[in-house]
N, C-alpha and C. Protein backbone atom coordinates (compact mmCIF):
# COMPACT_ATOMS: atom_id res chain seq x y z
N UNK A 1 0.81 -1.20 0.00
CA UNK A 1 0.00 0.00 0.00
C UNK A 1 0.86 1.27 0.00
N UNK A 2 2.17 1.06 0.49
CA UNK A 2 3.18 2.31 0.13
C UNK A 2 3.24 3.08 -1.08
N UNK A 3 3.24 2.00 -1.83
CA UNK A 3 3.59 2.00 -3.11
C UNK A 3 2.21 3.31 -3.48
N UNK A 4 1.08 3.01 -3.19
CA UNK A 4 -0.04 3.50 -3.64
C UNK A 4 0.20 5.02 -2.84
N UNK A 5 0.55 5.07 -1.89
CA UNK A 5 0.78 6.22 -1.13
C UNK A 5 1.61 7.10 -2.16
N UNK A 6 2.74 6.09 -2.71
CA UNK A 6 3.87 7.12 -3.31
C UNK A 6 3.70 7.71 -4.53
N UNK A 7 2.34 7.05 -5.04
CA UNK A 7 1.76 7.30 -6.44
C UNK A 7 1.15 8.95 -6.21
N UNK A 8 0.51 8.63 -5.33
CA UNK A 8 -0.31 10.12 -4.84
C UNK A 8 0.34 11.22 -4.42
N UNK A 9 1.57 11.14 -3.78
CA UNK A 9 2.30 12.11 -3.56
C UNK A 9 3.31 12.39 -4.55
N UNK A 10 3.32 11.76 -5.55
CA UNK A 10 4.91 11.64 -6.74
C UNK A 10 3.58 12.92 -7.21
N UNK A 11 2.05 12.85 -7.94
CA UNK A 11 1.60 12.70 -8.64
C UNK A 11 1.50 14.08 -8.22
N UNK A 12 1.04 14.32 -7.22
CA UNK A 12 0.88 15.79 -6.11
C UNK A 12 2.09 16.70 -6.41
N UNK A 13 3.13 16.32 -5.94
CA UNK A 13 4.44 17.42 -5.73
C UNK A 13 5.41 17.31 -6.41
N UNK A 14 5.32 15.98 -7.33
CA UNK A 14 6.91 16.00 -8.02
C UNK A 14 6.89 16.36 -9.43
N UNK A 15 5.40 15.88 -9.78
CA UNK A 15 4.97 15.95 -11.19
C UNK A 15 4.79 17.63 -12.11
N UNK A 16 4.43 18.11 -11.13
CA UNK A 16 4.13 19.64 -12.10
C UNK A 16 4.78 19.99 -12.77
N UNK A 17 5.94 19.86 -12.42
CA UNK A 17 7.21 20.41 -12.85
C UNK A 17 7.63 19.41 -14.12
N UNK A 18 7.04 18.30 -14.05
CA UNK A 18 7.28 17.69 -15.53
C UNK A 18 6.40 17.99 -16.85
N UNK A 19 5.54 18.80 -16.87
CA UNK A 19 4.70 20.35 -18.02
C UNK A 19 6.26 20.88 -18.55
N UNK A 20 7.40 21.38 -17.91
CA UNK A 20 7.94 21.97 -17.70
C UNK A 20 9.05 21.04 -19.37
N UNK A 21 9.09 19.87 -19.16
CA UNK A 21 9.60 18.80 -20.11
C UNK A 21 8.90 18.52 -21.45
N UNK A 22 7.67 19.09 -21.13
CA UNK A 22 6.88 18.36 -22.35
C UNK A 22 7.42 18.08 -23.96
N UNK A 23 7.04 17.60 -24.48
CA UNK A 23 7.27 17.38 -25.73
C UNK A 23 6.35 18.50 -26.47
N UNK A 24 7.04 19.66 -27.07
CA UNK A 24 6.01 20.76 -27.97
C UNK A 24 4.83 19.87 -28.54
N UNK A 25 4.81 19.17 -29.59
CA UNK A 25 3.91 18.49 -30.47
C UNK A 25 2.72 17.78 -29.62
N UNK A 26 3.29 17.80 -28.54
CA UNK A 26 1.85 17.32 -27.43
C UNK A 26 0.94 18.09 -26.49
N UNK A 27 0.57 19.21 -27.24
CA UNK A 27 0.21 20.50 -26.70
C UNK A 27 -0.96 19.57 -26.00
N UNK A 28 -0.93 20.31 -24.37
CA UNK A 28 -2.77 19.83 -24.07
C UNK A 28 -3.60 20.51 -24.04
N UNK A 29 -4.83 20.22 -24.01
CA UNK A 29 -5.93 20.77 -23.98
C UNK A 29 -6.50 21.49 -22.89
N UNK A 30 -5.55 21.89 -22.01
CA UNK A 30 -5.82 23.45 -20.67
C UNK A 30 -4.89 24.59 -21.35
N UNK A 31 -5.20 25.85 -21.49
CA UNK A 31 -4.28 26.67 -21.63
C UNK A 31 -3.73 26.96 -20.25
N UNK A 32 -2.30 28.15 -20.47
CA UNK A 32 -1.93 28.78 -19.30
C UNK A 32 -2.91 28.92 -18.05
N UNK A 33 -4.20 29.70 -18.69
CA UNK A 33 -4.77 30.37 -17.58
C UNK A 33 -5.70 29.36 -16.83
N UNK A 34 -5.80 28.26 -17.26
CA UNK A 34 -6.79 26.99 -16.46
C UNK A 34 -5.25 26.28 -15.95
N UNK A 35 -4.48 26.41 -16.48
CA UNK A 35 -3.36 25.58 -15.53
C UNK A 35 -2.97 26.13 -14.03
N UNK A 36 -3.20 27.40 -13.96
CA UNK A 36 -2.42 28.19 -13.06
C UNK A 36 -3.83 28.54 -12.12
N UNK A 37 -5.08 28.12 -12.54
CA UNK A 37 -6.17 28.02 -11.68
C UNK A 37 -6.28 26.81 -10.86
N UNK A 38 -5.35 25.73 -11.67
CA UNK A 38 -5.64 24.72 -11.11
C UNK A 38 -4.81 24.30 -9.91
N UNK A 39 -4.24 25.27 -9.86
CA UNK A 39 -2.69 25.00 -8.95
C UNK A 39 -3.49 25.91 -7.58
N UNK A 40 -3.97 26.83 -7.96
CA UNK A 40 -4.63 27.84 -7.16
C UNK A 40 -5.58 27.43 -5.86
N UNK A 41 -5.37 27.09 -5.25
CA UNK A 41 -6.20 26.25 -3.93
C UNK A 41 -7.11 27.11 -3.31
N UNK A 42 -7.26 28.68 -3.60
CA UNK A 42 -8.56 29.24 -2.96
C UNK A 42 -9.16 28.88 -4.06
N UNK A 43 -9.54 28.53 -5.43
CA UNK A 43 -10.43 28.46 -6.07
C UNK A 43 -10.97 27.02 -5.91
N UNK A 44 -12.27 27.16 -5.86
CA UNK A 44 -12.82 25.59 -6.47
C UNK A 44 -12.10 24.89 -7.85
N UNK A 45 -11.92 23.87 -8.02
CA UNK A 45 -11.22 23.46 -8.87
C UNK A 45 -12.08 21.84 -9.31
N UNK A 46 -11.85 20.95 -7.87
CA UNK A 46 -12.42 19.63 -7.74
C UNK A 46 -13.91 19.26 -8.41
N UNK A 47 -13.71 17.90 -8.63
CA UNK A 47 -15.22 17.85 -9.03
C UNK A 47 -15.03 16.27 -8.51
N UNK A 48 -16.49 15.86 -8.15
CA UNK A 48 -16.51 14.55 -7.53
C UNK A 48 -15.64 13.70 -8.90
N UNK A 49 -16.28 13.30 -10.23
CA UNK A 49 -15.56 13.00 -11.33
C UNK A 49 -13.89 12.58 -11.15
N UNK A 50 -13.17 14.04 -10.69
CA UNK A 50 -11.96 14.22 -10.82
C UNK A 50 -11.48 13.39 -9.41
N UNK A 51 -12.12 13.08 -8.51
CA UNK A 51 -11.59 12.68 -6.78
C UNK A 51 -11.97 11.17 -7.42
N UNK A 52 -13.04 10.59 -8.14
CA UNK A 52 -13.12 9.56 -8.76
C UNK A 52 -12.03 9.47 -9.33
N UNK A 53 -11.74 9.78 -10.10
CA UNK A 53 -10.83 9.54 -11.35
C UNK A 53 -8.97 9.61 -10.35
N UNK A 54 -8.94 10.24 -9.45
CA UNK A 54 -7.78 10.05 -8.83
C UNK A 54 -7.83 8.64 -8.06
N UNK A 55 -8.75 8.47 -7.49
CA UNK A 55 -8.52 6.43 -6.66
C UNK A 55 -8.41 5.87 -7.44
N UNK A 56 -9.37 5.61 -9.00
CA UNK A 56 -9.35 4.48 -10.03
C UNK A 56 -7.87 4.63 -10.33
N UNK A 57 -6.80 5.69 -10.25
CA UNK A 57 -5.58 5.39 -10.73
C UNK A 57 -5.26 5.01 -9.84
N UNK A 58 -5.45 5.17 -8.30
CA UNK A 58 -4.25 4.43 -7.43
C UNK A 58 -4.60 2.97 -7.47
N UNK A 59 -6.15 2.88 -7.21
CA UNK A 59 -6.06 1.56 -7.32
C UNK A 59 -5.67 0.51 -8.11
N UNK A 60 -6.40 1.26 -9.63
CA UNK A 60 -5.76 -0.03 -10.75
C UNK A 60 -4.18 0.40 -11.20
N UNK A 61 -3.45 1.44 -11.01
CA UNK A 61 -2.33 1.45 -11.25
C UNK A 61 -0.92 2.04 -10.28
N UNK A 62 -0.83 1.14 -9.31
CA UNK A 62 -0.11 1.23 -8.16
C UNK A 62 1.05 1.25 -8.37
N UNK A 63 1.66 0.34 -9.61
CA UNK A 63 2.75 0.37 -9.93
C UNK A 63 3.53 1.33 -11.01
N UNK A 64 2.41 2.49 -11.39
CA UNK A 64 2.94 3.26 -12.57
C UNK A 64 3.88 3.53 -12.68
N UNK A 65 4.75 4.30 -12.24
CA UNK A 65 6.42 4.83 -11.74
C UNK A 65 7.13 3.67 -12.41
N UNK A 66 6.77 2.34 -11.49
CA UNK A 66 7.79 1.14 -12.06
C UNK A 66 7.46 0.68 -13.39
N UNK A 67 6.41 0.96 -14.02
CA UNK A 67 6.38 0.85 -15.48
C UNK A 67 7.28 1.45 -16.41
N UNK A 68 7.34 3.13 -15.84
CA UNK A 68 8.08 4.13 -16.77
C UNK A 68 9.69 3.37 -16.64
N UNK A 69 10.21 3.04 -15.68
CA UNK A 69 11.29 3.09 -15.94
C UNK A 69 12.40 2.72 -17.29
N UNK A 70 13.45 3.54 -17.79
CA UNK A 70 14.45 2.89 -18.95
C UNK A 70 13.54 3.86 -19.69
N UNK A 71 12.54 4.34 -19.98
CA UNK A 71 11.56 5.27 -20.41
C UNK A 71 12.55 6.46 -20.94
N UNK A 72 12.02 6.71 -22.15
CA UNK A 72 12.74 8.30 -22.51
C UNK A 72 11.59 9.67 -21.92
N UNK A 73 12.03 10.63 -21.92
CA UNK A 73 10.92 11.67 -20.95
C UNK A 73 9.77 11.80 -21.81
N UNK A 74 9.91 11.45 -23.33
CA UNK A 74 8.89 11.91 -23.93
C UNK A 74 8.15 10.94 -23.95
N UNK A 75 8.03 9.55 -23.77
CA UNK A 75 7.83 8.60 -23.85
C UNK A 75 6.63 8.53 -22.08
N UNK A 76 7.73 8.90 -21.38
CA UNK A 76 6.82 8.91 -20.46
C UNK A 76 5.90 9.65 -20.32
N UNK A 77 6.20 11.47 -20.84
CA UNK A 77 5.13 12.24 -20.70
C UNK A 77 3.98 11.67 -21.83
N UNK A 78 4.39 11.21 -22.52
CA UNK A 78 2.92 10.37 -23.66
C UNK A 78 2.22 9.57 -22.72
N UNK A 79 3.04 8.91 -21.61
CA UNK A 79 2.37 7.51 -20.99
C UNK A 79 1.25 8.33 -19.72
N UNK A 80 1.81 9.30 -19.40
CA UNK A 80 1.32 10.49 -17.97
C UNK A 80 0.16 10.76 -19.04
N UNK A 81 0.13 11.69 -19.98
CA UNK A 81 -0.86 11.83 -20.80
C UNK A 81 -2.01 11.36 -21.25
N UNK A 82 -1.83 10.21 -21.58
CA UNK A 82 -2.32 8.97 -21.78
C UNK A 82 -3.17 8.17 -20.57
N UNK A 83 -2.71 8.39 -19.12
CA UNK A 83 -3.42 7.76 -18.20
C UNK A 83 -3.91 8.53 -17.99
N UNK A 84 -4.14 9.74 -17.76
CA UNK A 84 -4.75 11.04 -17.26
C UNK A 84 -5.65 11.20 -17.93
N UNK A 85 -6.17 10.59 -19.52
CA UNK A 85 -6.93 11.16 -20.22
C UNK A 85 -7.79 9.83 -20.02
N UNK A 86 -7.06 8.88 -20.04
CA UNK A 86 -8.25 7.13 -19.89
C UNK A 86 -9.08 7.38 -18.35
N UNK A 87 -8.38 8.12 -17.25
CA UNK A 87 -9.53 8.18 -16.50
C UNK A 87 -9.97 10.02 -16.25
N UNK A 88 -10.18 10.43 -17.05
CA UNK A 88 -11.13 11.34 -17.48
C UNK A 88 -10.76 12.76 -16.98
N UNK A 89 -9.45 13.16 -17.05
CA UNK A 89 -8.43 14.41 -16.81
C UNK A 89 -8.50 14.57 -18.26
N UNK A 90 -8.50 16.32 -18.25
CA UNK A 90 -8.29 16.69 -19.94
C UNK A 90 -6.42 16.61 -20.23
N UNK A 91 -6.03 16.52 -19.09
CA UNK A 91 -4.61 16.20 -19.49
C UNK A 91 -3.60 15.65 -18.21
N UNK A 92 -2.42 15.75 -18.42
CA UNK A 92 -1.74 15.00 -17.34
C UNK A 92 -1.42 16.37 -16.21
N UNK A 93 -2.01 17.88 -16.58
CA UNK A 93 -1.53 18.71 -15.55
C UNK A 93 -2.97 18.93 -15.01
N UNK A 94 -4.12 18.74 -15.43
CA UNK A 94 -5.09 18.61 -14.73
C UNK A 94 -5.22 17.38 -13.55
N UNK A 95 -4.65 16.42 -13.97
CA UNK A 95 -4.37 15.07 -12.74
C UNK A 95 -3.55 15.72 -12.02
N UNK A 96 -2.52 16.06 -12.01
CA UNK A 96 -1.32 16.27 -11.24
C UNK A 96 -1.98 17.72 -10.33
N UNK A 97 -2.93 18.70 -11.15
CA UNK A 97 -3.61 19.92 -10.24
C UNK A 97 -4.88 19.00 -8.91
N UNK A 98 -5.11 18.27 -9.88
CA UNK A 98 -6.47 17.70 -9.09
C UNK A 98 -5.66 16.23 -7.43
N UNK A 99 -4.76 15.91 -8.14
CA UNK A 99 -3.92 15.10 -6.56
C UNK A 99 -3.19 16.09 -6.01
N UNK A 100 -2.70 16.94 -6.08
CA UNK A 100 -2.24 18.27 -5.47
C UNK A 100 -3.41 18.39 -4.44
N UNK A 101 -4.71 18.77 -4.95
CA UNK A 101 -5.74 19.20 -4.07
C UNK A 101 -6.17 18.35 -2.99
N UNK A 102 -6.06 17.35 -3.76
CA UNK A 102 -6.71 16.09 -2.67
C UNK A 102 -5.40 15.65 -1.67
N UNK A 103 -4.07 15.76 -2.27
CA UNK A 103 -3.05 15.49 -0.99
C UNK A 103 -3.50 16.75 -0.07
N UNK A 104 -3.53 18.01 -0.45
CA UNK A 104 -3.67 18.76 0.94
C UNK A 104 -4.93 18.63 1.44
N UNK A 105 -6.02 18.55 0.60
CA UNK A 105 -7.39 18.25 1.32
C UNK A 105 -7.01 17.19 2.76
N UNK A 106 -6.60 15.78 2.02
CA UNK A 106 -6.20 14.86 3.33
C UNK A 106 -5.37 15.27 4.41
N UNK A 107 -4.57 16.26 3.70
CA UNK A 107 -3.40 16.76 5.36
C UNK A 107 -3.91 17.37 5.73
N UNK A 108 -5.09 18.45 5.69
CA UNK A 108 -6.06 19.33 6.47
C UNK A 108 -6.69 18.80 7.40
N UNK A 109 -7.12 17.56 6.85
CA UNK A 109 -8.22 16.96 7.19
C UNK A 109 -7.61 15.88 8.76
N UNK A 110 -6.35 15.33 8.51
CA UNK A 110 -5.50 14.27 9.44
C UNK A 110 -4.90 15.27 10.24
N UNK A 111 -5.09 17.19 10.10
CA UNK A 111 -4.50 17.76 11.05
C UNK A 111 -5.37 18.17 11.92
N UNK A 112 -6.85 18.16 11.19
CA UNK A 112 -8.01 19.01 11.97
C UNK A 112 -8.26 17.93 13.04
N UNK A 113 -8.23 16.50 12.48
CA UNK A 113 -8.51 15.11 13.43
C UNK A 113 -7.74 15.46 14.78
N UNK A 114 -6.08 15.41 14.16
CA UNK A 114 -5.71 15.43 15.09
C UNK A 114 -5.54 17.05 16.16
N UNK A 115 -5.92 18.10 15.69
CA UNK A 115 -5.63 19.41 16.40
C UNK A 115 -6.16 19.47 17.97
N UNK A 116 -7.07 18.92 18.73
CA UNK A 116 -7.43 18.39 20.10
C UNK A 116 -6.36 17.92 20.35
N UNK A 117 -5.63 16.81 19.71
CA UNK A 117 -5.07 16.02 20.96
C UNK A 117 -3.47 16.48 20.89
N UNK A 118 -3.16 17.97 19.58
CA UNK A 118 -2.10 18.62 19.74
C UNK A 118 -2.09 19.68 20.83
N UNK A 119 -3.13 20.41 20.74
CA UNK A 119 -3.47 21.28 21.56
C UNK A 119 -3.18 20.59 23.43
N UNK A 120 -3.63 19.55 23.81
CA UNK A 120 -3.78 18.91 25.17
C UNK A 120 -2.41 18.59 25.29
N UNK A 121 -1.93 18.43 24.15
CA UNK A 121 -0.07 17.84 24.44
C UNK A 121 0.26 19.39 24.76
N UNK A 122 0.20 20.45 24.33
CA UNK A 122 0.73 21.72 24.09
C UNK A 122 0.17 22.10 25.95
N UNK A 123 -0.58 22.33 25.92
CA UNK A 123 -1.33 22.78 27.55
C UNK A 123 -0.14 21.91 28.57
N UNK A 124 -0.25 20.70 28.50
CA UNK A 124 0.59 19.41 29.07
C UNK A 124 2.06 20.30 29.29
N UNK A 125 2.34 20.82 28.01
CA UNK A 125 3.44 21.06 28.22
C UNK A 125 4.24 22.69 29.10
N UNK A 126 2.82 23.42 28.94
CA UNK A 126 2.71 24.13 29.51
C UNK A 126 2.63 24.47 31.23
N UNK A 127 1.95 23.51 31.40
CA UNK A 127 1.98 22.94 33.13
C UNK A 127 3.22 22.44 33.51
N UNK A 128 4.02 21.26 32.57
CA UNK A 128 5.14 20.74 32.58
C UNK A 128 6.29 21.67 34.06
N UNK A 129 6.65 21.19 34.99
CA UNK A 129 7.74 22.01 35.49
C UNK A 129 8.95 21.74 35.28
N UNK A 130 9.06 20.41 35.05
CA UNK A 130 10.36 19.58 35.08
C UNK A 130 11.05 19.85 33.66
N UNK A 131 10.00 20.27 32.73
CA UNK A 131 10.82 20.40 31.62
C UNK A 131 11.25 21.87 30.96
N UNK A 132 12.42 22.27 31.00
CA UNK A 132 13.38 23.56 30.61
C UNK A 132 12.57 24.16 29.92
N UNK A 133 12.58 25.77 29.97
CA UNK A 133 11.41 26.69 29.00
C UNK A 133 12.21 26.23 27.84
N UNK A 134 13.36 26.12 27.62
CA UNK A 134 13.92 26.58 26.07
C UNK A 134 13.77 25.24 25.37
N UNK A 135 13.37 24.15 26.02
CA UNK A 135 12.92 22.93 25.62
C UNK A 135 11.56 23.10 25.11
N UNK A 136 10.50 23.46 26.34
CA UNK A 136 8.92 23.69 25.87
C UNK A 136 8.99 24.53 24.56
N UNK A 137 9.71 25.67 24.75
CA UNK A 137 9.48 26.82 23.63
C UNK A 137 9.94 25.86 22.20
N UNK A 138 10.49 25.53 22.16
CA UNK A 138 10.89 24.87 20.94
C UNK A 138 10.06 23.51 20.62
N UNK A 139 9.41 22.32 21.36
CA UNK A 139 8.58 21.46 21.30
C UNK A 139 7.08 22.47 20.92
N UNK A 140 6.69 23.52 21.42
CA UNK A 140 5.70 24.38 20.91
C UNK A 140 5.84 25.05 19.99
N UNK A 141 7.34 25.68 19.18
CA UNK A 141 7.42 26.01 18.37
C UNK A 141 6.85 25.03 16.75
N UNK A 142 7.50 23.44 17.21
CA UNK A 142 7.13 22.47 16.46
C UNK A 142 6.30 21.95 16.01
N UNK A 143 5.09 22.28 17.03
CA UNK A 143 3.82 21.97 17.06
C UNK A 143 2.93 23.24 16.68
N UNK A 144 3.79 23.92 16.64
CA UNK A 144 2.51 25.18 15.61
C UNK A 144 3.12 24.91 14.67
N UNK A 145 3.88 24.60 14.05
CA UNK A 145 5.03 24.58 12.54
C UNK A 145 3.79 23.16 12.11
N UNK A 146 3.60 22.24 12.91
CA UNK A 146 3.21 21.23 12.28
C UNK A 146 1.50 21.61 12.00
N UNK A 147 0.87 22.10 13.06
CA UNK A 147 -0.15 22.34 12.67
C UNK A 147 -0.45 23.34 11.57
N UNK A 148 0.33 24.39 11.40
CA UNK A 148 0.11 25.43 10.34
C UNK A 148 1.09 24.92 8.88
N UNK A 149 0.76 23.40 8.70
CA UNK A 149 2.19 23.06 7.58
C UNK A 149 0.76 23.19 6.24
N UNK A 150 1.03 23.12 5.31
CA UNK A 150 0.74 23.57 4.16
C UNK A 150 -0.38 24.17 3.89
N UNK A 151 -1.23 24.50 2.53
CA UNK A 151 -1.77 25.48 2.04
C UNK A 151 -3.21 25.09 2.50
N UNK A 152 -4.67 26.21 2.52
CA UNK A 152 -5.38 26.38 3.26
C UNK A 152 -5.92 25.86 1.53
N UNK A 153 -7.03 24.38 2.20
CA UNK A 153 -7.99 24.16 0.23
C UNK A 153 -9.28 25.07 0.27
N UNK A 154 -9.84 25.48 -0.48
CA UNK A 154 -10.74 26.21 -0.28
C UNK A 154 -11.94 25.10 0.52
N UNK A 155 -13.27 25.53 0.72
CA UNK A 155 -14.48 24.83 1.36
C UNK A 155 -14.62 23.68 0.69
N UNK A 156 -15.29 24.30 -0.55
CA UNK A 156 -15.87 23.70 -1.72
C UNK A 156 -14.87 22.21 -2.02
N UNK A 157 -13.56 22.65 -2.37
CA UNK A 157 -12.42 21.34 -2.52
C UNK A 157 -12.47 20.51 -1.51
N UNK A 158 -12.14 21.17 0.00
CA UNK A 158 -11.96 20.26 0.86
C UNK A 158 -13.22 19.67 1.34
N UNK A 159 -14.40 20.11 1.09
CA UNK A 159 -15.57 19.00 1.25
C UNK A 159 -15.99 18.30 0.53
N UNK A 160 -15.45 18.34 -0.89
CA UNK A 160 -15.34 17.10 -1.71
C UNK A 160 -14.31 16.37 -1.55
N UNK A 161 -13.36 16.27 -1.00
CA UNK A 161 -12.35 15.63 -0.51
C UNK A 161 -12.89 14.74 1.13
N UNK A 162 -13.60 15.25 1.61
CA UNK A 162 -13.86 14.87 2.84
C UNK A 162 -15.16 13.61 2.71
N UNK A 163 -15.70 13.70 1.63
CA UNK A 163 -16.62 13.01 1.57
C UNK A 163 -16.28 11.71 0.27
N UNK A 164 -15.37 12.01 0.08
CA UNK A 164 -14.53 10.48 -0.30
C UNK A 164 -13.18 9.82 0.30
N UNK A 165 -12.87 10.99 1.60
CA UNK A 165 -11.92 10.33 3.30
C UNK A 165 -11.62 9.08 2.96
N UNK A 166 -12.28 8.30 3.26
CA UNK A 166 -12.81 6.98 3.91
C UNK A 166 -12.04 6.29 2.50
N UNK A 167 -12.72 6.34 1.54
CA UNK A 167 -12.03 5.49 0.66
C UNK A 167 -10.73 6.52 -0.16
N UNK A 168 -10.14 7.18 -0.18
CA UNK A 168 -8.77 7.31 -0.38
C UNK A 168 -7.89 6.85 1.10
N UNK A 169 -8.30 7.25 2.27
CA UNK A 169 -7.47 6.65 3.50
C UNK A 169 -7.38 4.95 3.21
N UNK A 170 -8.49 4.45 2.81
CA UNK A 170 -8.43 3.29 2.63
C UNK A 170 -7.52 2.38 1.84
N UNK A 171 -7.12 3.36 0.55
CA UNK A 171 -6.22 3.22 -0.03
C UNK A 171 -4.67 2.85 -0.05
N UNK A 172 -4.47 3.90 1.51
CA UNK A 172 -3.17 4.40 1.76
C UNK A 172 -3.05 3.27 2.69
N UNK A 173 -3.73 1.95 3.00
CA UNK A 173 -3.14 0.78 4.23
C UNK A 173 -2.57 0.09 3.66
């Protein structure tokens, strides 16, 4: 199930930057200004469709990465292209905008779960006597760093993300 984990996050943070490689002759079908919306996390972007269309790849293709390999870049961006469009992305930077959304939707979502029982550690530590301020200050520094770690999804995204939880977490065992 790692493997499936690493699909979602390759697909999220490593990938954008492969637009950047494309092969000219494989122009896709988003211009500039829908690409750079899609990256854009106060806007709505998601559509149930697209949160569909991101599990059917983890599930039926867990091993993608290990397919490409020995792969020339253009070869692979045909193959990125190509899967992105069989499950119903107008291209491979609309997949890569749309798991972007849904990785932070889920880290919002596994921080909001957990923000109670950060907060009670934080108080804990506050009462703490035995343990050095310059220790607390820095264990609290960590714990706001962790709670405030990446970008805020808009409503609209992150409650379509929230209401398919269950089966992308499901994914990730």
């Amino acid at each position: 199930m790692r493997s499936k984990l690493c699909v979602l996050l390759s697909l999220a943070f490593v990938l954008p930057a492969c637009g950047s490689r494309e092969d000219p002759a494989a122009k896709n079908a988003v211009g500039p200004a829908a690409q750079a919306a899609g990256m854009d996390v106060t806007k709505p972007y998601l559509t149930e469709k697209k949160i569909q269309g991101v599990i059917a790849i983890i599930k039926e293709k867990p091993e993608f990465w290990d397919s490409c390999k020995g792969l020339t870049p253009v070869t692979v961006n045909a193959e990125m292209e190509a899967v992105a469009k069989k499950y119903g992305f107008a291209n491979f930077q609309d997949l890569s905008a749309s798991t972007y959304r849904v990785s932070i939707g889920m880290m919002q979502a596994q921080i909001a779960k957990h923000a109670s029982e950060m907060e009670a550690a934080q108080e804990g530590m506050d009462e703490d006597a035995d343990t050095p301020p310059e220790v607390k200050k820095m264990m609290q520094d960590q714990m706001k760093a962790a709670m405030s770690m990446g970008q805020d999804l808009n409503d609209a995204d992150q409650k379509l993300v929230e209401k398919y939880l269950g089966q992308l977490e499901a994914l990730h065992e």
